[in-house]
C-alpha atoms as a PDB file:
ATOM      1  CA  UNK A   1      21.919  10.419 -14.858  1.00  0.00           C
ATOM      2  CA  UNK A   2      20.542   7.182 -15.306  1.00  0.00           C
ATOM      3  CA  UNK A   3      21.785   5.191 -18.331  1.00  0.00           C
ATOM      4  CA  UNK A   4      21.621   1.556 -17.875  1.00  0.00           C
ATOM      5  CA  UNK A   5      18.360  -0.886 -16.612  1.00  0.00           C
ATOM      6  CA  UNK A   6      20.127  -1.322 -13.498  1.00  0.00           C
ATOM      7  CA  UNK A   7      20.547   2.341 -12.655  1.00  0.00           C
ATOM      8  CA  UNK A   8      16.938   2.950 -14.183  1.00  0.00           C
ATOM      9  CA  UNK A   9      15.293   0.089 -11.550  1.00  0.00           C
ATOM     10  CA  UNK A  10      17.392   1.523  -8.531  1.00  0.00           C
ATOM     11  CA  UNK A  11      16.490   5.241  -8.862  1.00  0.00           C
ATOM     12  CA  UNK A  12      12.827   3.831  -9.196  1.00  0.00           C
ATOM     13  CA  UNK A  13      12.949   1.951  -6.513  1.00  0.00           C
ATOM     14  CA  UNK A  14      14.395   4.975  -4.652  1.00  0.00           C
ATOM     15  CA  UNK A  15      11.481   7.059  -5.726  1.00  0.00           C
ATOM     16  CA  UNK A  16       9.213   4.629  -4.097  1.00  0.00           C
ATOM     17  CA  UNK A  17      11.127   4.290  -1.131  1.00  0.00           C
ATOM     18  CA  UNK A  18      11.152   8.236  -0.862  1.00  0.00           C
ATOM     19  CA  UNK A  19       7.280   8.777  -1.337  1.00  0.00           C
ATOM     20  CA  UNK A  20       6.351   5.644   1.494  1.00  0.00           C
ATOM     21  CA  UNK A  21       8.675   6.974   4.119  1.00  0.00           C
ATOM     22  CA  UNK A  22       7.225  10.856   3.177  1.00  0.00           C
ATOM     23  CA  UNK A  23       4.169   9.803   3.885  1.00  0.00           C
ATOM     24  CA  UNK A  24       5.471   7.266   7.043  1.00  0.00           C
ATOM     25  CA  UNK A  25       4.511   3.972   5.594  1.00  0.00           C
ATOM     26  CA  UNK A  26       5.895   0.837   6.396  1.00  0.00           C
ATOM     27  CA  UNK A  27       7.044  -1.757   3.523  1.00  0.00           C
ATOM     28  CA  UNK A  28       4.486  -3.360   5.376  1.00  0.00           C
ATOM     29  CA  UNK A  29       1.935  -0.998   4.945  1.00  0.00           C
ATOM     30  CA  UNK A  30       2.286  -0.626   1.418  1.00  0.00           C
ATOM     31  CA  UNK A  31       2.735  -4.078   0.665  1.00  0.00           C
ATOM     32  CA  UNK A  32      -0.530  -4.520   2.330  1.00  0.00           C
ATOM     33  CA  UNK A  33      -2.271  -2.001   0.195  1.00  0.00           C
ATOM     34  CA  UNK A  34      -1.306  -3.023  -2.948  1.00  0.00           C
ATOM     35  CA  UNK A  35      -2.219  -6.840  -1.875  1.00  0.00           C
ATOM     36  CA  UNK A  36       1.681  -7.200  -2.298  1.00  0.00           C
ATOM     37  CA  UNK A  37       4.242  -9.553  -0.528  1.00  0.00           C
ATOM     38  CA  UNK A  38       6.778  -7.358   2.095  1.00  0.00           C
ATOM     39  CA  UNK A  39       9.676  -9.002   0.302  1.00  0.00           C
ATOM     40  CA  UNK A  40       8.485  -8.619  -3.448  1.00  0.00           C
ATOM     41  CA  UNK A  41       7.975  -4.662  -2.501  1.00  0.00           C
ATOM     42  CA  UNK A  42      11.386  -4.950  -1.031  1.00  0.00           C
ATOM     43  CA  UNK A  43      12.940  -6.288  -4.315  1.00  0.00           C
ATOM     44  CA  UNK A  44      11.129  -3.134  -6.012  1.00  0.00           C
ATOM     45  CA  UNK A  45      12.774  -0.732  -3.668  1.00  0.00           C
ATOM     46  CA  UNK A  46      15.967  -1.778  -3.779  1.00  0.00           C
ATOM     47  CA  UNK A  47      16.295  -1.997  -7.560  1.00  0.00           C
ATOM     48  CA  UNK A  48      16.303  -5.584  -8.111  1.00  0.00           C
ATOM     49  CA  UNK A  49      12.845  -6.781  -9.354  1.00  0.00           C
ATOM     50  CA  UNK A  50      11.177  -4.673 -12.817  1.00  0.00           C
ATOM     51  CA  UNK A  51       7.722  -4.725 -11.616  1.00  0.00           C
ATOM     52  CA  UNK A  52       4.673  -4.628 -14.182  1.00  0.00           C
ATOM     53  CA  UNK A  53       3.363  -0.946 -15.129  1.00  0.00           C
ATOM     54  CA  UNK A  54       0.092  -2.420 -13.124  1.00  0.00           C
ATOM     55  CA  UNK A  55       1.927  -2.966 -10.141  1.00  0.00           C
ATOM     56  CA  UNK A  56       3.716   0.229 -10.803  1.00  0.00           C
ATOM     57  CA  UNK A  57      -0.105   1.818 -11.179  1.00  0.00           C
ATOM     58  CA  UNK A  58      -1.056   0.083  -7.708  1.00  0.00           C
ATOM     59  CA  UNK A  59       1.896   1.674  -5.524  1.00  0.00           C
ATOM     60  CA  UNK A  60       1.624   5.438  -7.389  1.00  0.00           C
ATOM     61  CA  UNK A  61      -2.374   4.917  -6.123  1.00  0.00           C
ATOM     62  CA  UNK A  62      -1.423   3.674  -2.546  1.00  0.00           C
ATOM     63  CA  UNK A  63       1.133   6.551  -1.969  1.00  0.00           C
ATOM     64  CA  UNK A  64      -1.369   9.195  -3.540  1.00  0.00           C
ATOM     65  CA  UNK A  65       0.659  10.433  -6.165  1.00  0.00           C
ATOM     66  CA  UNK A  66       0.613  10.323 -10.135  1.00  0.00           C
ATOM     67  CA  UNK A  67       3.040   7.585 -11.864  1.00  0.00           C
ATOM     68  CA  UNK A  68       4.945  10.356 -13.587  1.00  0.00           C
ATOM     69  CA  UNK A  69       6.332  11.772 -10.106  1.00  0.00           C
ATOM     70  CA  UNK A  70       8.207   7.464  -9.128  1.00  0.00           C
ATOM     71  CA  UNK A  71       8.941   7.226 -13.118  1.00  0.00           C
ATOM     72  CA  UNK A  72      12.805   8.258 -13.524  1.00  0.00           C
ATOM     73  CA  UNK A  73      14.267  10.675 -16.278  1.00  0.00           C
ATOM     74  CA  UNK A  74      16.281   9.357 -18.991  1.00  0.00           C
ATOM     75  CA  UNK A  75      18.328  12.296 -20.416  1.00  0.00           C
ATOM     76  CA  UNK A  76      20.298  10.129 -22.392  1.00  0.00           C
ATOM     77  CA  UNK A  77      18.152   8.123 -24.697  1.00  0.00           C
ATOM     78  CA  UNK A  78      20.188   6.785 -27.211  1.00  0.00           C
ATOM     79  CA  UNK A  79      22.859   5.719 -24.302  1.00  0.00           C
ATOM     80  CA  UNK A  80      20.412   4.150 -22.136  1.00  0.00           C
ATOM     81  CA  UNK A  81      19.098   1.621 -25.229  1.00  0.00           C
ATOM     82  CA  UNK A  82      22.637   1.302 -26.144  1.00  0.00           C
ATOM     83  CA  UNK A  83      23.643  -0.205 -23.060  1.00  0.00           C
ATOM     84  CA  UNK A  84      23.598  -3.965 -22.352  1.00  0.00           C
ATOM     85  CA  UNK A  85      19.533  -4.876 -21.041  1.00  0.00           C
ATOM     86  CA  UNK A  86      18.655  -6.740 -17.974  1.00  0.00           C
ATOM     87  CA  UNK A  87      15.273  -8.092 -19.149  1.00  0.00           C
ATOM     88  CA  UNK A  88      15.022 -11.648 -18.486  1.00  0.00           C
ATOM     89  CA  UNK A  89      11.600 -12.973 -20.380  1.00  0.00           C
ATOM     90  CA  UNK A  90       9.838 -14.909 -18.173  1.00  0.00           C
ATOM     91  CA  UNK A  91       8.960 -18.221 -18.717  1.00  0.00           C
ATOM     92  CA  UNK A  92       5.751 -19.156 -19.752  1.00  0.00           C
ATOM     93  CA  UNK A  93       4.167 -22.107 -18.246  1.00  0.00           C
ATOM     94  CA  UNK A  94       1.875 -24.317 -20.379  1.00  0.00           C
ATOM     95  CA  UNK A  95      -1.696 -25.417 -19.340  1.00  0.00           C
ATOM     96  CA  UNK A  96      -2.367 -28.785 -19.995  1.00  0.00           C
ATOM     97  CA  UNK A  97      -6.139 -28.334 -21.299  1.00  0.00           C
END
């Protein structure tokens, strides 16, 4: 059951993992596919890193599957918002124009 961001980020990253090596992929391959460092890909995989929904898009199209089938189930909704987040905004850097 997944129920906090961490546990939401590792079973993704599982997913991923799971669908590369089916399909016997390398990080390296993938990484390459998506036009992706090997250690940001790594960071995805092992639950560390919340990756965009376009990067997200990118892998499900490199490892020929739909988004649905690397997207985790929440069966617990109203426990997985109630625990504490582990979204860190980024910082936005400003142009000098």
């Amino acid at each position: 059951m997944v129920d906090s961001d961490d546990e939401y980020l590792l079973e993704l990253g599982k997913a991923i993992s799971r669908r590369r090596r089916s399909l016997e992929l390398t990080q390296s391959d993938l990484a390459y596919r998506i036009g992706m460092e090997v250690p940001n890909l790594s960071v995805i995989e092992n639950g560390r890193s919340n990756p965009q929904i376009l990067t997200l898009v990118k892998i499900a199209s490199a490892l020929d599957c739909e988004l649905r089938e690397l997207i985790p189930d929440i069966t617990n909704h109203s426990r997985f918002i109630d625990s504490p987040a582990r979204y860190t905004p980024r910082k936005n850097k400003s142009r000098e124009d």
